[in-house]
Protein backbone atom coordinates (compact mmCIF):
# COMPACT_ATOMS: atom_id res chain seq x y z
CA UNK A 1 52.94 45.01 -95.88
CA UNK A 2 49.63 46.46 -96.17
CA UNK A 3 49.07 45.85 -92.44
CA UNK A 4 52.24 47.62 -91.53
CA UNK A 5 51.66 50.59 -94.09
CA UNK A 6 55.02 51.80 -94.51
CA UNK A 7 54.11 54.35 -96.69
CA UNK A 8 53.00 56.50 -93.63
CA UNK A 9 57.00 57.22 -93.32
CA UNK A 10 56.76 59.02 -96.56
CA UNK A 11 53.89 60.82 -95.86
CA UNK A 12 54.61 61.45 -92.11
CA UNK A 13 58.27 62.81 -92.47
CA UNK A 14 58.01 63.17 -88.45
CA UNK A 15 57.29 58.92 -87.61
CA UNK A 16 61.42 58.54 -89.16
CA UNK A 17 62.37 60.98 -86.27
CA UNK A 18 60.32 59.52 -84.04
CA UNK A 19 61.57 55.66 -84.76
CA UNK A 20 65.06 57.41 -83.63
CA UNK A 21 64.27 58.66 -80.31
CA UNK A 22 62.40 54.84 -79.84
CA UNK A 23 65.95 53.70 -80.83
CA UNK A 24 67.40 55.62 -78.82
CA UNK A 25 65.30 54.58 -75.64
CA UNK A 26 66.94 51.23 -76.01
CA UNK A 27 70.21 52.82 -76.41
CA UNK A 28 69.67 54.97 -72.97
CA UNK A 29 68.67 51.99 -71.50
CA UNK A 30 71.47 49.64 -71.84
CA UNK A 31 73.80 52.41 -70.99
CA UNK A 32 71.91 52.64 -67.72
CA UNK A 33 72.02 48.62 -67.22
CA UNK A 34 75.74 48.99 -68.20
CA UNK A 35 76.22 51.73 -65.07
CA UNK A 36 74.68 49.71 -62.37
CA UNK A 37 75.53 46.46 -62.75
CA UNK A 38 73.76 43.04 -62.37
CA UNK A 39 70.66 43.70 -59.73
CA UNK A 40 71.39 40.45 -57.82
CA UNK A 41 73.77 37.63 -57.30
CA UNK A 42 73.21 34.98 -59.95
CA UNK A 43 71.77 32.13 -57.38
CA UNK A 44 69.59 35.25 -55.78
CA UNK A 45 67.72 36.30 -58.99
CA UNK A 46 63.93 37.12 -58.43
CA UNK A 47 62.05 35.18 -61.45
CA UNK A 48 58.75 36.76 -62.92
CA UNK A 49 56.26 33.99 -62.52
CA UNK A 50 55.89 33.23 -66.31
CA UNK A 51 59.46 32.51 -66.07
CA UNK A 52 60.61 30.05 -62.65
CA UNK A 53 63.50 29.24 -64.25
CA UNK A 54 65.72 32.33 -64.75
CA UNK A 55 68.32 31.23 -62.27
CA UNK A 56 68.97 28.65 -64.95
CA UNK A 57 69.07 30.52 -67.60
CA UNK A 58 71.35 33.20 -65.28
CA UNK A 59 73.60 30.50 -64.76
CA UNK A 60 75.00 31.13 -67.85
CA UNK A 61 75.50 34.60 -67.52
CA UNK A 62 77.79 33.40 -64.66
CA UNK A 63 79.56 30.81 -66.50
CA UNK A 64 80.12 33.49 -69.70
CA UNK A 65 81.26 36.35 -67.88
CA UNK A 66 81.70 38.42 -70.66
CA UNK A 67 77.78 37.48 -72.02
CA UNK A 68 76.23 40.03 -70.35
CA UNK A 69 77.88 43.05 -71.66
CA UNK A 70 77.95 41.59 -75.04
CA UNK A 71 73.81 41.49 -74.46
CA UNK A 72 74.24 45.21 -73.35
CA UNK A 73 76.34 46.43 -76.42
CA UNK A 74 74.12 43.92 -78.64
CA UNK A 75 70.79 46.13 -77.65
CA UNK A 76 72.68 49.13 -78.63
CA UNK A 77 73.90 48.29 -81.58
CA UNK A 78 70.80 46.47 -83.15
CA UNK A 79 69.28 49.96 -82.06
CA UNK A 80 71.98 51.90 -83.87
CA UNK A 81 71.01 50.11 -86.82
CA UNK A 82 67.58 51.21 -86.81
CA UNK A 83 68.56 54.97 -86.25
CA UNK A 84 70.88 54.42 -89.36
CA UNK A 85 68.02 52.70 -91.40
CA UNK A 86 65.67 55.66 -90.65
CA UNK A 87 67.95 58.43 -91.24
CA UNK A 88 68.37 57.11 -94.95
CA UNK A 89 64.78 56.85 -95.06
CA UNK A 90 64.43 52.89 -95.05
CA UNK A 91 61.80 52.66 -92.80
CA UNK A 92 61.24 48.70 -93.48
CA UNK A 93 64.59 47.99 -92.33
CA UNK A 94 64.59 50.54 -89.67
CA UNK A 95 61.63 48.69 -88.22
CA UNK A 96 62.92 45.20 -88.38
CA UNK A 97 66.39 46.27 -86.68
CA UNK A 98 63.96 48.05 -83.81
CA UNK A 99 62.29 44.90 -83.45
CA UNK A 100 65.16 42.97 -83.29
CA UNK A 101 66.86 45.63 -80.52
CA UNK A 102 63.46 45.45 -78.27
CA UNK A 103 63.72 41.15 -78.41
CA UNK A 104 67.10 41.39 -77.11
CA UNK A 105 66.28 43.89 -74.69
CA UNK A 106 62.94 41.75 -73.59
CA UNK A 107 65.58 38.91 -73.24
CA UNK A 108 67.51 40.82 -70.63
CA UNK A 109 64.56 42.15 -68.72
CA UNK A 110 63.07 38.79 -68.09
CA UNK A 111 66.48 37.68 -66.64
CA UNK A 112 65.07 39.47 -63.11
CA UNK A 113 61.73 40.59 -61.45
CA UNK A 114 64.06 43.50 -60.31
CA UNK A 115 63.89 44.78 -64.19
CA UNK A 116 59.66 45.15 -64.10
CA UNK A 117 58.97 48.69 -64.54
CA UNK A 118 56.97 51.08 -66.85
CA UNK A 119 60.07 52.29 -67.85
CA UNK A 120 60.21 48.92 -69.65
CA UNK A 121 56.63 48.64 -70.42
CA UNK A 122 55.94 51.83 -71.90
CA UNK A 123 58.39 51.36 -74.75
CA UNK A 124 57.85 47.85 -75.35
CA UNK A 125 53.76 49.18 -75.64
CA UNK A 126 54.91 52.04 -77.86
CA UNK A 127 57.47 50.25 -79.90
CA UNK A 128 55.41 47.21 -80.84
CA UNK A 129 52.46 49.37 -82.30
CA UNK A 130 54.95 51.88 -83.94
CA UNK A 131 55.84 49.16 -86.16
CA UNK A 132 52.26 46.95 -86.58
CA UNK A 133 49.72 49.04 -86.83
CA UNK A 134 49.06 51.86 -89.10
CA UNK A 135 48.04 55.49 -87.88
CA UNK A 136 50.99 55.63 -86.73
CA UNK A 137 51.40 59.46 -84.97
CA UNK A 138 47.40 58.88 -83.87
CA UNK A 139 48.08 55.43 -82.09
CA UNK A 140 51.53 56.90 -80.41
CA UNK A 141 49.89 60.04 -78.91
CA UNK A 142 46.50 58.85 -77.62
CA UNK A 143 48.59 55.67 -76.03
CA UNK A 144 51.42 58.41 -74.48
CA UNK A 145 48.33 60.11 -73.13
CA UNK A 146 46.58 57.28 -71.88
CA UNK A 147 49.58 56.17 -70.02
CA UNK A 148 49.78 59.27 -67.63
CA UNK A 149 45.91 59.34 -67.39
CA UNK A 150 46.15 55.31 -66.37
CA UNK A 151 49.23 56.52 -63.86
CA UNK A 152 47.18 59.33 -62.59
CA UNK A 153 44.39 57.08 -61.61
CA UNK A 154 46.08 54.91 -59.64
CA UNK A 155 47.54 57.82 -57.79
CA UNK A 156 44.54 59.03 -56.11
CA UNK A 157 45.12 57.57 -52.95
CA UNK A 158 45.55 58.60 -49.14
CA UNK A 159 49.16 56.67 -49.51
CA UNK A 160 50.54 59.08 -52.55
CA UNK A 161 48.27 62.34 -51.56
CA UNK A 162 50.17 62.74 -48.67
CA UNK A 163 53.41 62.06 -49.37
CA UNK A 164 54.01 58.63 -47.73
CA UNK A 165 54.32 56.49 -50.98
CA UNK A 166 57.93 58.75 -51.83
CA UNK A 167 60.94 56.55 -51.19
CA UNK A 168 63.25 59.28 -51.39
CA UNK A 169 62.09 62.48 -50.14
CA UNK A 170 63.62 65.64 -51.47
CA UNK A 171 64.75 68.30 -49.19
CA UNK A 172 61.84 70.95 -49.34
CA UNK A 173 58.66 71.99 -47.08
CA UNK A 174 56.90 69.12 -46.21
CA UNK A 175 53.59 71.29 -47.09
CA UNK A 176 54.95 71.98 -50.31
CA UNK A 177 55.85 68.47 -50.62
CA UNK A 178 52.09 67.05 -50.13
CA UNK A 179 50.67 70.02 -52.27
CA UNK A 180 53.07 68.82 -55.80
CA UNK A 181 51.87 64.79 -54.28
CA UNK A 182 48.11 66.32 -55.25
CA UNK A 183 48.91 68.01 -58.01
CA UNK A 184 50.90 64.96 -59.95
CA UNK A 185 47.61 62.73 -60.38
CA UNK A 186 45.69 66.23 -61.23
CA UNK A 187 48.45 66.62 -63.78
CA UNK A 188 48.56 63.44 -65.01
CA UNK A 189 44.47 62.69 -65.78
CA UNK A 190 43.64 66.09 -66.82
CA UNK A 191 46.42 68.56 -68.19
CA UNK A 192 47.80 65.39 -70.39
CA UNK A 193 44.01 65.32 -72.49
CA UNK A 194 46.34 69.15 -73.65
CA UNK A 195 48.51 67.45 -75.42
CA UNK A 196 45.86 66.32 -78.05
CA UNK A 197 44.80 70.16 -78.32
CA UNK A 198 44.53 71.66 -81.59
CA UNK A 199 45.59 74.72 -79.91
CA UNK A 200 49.50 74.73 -79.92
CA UNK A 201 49.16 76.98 -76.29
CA UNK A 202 47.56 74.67 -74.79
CA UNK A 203 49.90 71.85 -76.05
CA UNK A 204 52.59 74.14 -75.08
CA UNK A 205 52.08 74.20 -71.68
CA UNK A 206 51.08 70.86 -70.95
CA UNK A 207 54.65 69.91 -72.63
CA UNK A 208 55.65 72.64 -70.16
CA UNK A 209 54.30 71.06 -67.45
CA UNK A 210 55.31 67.39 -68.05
CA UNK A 211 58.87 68.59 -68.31
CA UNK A 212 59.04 70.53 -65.06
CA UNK A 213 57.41 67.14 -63.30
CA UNK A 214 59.54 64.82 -65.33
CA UNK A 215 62.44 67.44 -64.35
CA UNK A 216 61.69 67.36 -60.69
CA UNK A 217 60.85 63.42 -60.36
CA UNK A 218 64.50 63.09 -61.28
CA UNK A 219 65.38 63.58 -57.80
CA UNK A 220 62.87 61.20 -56.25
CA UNK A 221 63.46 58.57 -58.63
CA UNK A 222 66.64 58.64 -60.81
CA UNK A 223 67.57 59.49 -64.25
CA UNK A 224 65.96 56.17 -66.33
CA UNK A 225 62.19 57.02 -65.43
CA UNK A 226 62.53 60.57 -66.47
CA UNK A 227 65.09 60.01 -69.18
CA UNK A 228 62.67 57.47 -70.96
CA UNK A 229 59.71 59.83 -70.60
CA UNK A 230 61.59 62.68 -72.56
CA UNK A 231 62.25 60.42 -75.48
CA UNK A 232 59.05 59.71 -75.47
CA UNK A 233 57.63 62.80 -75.16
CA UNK A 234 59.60 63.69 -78.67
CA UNK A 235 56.64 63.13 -80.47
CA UNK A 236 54.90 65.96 -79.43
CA UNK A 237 57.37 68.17 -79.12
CA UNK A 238 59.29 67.82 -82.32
CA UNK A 239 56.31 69.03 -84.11
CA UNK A 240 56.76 72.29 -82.39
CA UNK A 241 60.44 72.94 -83.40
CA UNK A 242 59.53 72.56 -87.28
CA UNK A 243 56.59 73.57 -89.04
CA UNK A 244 56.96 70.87 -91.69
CA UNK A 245 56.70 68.00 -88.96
CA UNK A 246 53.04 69.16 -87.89
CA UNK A 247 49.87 67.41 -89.56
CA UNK A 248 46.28 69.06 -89.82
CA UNK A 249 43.91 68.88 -87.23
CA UNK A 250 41.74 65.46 -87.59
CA UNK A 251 39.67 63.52 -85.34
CA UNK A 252 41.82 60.28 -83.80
CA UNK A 253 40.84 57.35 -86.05
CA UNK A 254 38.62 54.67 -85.18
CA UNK A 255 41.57 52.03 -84.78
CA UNK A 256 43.49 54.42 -82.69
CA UNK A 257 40.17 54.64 -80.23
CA UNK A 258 39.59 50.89 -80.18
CA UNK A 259 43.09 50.72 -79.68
CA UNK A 260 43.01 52.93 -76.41
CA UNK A 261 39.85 51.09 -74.86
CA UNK A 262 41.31 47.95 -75.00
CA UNK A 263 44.85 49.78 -73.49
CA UNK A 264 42.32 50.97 -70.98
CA UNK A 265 40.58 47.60 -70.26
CA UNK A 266 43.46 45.93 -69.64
CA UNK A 267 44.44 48.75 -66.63
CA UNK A 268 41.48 46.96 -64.67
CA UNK A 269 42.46 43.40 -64.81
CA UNK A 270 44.62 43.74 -61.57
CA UNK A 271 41.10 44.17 -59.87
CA UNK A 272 39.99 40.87 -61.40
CA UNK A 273 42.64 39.31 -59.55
CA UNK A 274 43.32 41.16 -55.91
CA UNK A 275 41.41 43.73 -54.07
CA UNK A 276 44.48 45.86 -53.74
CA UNK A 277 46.90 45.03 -56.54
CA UNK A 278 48.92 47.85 -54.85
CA UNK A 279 50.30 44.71 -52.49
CA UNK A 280 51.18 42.12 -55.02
CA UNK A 281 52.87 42.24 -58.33
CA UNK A 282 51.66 39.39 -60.63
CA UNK A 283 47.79 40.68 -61.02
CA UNK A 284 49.77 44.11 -62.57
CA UNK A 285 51.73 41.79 -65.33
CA UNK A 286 48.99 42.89 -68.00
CA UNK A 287 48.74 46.71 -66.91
CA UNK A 288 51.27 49.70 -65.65
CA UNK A 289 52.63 48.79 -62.71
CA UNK A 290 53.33 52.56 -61.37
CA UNK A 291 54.20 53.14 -57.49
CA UNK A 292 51.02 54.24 -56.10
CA UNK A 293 52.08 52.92 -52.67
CA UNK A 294 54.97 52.09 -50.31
CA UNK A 295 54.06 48.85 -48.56
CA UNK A 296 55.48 47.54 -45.97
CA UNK A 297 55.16 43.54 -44.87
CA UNK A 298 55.92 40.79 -42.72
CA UNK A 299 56.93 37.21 -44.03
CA UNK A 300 56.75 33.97 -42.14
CA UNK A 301 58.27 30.83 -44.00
CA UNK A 302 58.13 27.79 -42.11
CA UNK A 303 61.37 24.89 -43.51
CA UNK A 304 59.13 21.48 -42.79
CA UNK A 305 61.59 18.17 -42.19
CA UNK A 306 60.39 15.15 -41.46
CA UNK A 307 59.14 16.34 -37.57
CA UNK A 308 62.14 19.29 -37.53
CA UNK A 309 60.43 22.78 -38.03
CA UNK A 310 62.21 25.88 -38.37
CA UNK A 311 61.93 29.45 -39.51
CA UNK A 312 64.09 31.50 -42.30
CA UNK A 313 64.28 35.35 -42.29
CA UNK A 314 62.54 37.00 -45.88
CA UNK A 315 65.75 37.84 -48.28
CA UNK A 316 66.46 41.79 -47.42
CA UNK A 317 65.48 43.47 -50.81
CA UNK A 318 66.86 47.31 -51.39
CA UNK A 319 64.01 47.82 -54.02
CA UNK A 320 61.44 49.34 -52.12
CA UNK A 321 58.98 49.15 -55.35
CA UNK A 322 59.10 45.61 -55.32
CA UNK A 323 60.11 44.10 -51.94
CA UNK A 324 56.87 43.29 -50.84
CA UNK A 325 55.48 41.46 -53.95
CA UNK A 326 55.41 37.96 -53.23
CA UNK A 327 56.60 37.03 -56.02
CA UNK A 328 59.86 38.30 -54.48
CA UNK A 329 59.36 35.60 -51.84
CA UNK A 330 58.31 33.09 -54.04
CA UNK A 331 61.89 33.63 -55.86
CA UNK A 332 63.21 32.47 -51.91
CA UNK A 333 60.95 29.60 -51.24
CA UNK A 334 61.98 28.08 -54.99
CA UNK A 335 66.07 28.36 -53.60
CA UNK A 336 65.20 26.55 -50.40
CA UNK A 337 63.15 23.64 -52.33
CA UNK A 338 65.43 23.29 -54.69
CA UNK A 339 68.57 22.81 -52.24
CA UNK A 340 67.20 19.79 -50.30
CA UNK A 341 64.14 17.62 -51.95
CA UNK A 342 63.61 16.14 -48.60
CA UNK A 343 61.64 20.01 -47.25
CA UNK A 344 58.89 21.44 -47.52
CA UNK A 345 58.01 25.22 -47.04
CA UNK A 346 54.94 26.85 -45.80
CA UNK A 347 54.07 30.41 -46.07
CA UNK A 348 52.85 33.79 -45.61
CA UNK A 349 52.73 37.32 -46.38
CA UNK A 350 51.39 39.82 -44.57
CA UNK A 351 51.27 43.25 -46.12
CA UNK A 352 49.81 46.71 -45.25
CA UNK A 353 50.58 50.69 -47.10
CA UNK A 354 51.96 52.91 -45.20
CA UNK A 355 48.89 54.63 -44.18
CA UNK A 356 46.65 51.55 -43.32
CA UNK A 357 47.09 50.40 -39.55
CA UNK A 358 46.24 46.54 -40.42
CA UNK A 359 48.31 44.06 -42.14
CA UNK A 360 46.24 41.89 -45.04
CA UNK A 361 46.93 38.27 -46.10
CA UNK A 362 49.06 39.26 -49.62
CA UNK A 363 50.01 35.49 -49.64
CA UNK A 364 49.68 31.88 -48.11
CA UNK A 365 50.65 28.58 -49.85
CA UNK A 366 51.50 25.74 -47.94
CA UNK A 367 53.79 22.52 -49.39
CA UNK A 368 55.17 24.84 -51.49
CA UNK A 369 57.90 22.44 -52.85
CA UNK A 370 55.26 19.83 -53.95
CA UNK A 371 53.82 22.32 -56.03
CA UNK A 372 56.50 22.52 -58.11
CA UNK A 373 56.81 25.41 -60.28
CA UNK A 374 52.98 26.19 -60.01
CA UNK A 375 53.37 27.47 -57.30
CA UNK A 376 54.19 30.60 -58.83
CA UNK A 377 50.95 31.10 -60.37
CA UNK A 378 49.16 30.61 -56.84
CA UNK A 379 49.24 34.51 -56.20
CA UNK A 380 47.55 35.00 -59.03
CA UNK A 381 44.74 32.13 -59.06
């Protein structure tokens, strides 16, 4: 107990608030799920590499029809519990009902590749130290910050600087359009250091400012992205609709900076792996995976039978984040192998941004279906 230091809730009257809006993240989120459905057919479900077998486990979702919104109303509920808990100041219990609502939640997004996200990531980051580590307030706001600095990085590009990484452009000047693409990273690495400020203007109007940009990315977007970011963003500005909720100006505690750097460390790892982890998705498994780019690629996969050789089409994919990541593709070759043990499949994936005129090799394994399920972790290796 002393490593989860609940008696910060007593002397932090603000981190019982705040556990409610985390709550309430979940909440928002299977309310979403709820509204659009199931992201695939069952047999069609993209797996995350670490997990080759969700069509499996999806099966069962198809045999239970009812299972998945009992999953749905199970998130909320667990989550409803922990707003209860905290609201008669029982922050133990609170915490282990949060818990309980993010593993259920987890459970769901590993079910699809089509559920990666920050949207997803940023809570589960935020969530999990909430309730481990002490320094509560400290850990949550340099991480919050941290995130739109790491987003911000990866935004200074040719592809998002002028516009061409939008998927859904809004209906305004196109000039006006590429100066707001500049200003978002701008935003993002500098104005968000504000939020730390001891100078409530200053915190002011970078709260200001994140609201107008979450505001407007609504449009480009959807509501979840946005909608997440606000709850989040509670924590700073709670603080400045009651006095009582505000703490003294300190420096950020030591944890809370060793804390950051290794949060910050961990944004490079995709570099370890690819030279452009804009154009493949498993690298950006242990950082934010934000869109930075819209890619666009060309798939060849070659059905090997005995001496018969033919070529399949790539699955059409509607999510433009993801469409290109091979572990998309990967999710394809594994449905072929698995309905005829007598194949084989070769292939590649070619894959440029929008404003590169060559395609790269994102991809090329060949005898795919002797590899088994490793064949997953080829991208990455």
């Amino acid at each position: 107990m002393k490593f989860l230091n609940l008696s910060e809730f007593k002397t932090d009257p603000l981190l019982s608030v705040y556990g409610q809006f985390l709550a309430a993240i979940s909440i928002f989120t299977a309310g979403y799920w709820a509204y659009l459905g199931e992201p695939s057919a069952v047999e069609q479900m993209r797996c995350f590499a670490q997990m080759p077998f969700c069509v499996e486990f999806n099966s069962i979702y198809q045999s239970w029809p009812m299972l998945a919104p009992t999953h749905l109303v199970l998130i909320a509920v667990l989550a409803l519990f922990s707003i209860f808990a905290f609201r008669a100041e029982r922050p133990g219990t609170a915490c282990a009902w949060l818990v309980g609502s993010l593993m259920v939640k987890t459970i769901w997004i590993i079910r699809s590749y089509e559920y990666m996200g920050n949207f997803h990531y940023m809570p589960l980051i935020m969530t999990l130290v909430f309730v481990f580590f002490p320094h509560r307030r400290a850990n949550c706001s340099l991480l919050l910050v941290l995130f739109y600095v790491s987003a911000g990085l990866l935004k200074f590009n040719p592809e998002w600087t002028t516009g061409a990484a939008l998927y859904n452009i809004p209906e305004m000047n196109l000039k006006l359009l590429a100066d707001l693409t500049l200003l978002v990273p701008t935003l993002e690495v500098s104005v968000s250091w504000l939020l730390l400020s001891s100078n409530a203007w200053w915190r002011r109007i970078a709260l200001a400012s994140f609201f107008v940009f979450h505001a407007f990315s609504w449009l480009i977007v959807g509501a979840l992205y946005p909608g997440v970011m606000f709850l989040l963003l509670s924590l700073f500005f709670l603080p400045e609709i009651k006095k009582s909720w505000r703490l003294p100006n300190a420096p950020l505690p030591k944890a809370s900076l060793i804390l950051g750097s290794l949060f910050l460390l961990l944004q490079f790892t995709p570099y370890i792996f690819a030279i452009d982890p804009a154009l493949t998705g498993l690298p950006r498994t242990f950082s934010l995976n934000m869109f930075d780019a819209k890619t666009e690629c060309v798939a060849r996969i070659e059905v090997v039978k005995g001496r018969e050789t033919r070529h399949v089409p790539r699955d059409f994919l509607e999510a433009t984040r993801i469409h290109c990541d091979p572990i998309v593709l990967f999710s394809q070759v594994r449905r072929i192998c698995a309905l005829d043990s007598e194949v084989e499949v070769n292939l590649e994936l070619w894959s440029r941004r929008q404003t590169s005129l060559d395609f790269t090799l994102a991809t090329q394994v060949g005898r795919a279906c002797s590899l088994g399920r490793a064949f997953y972790w080829k991208e990455l290796f």
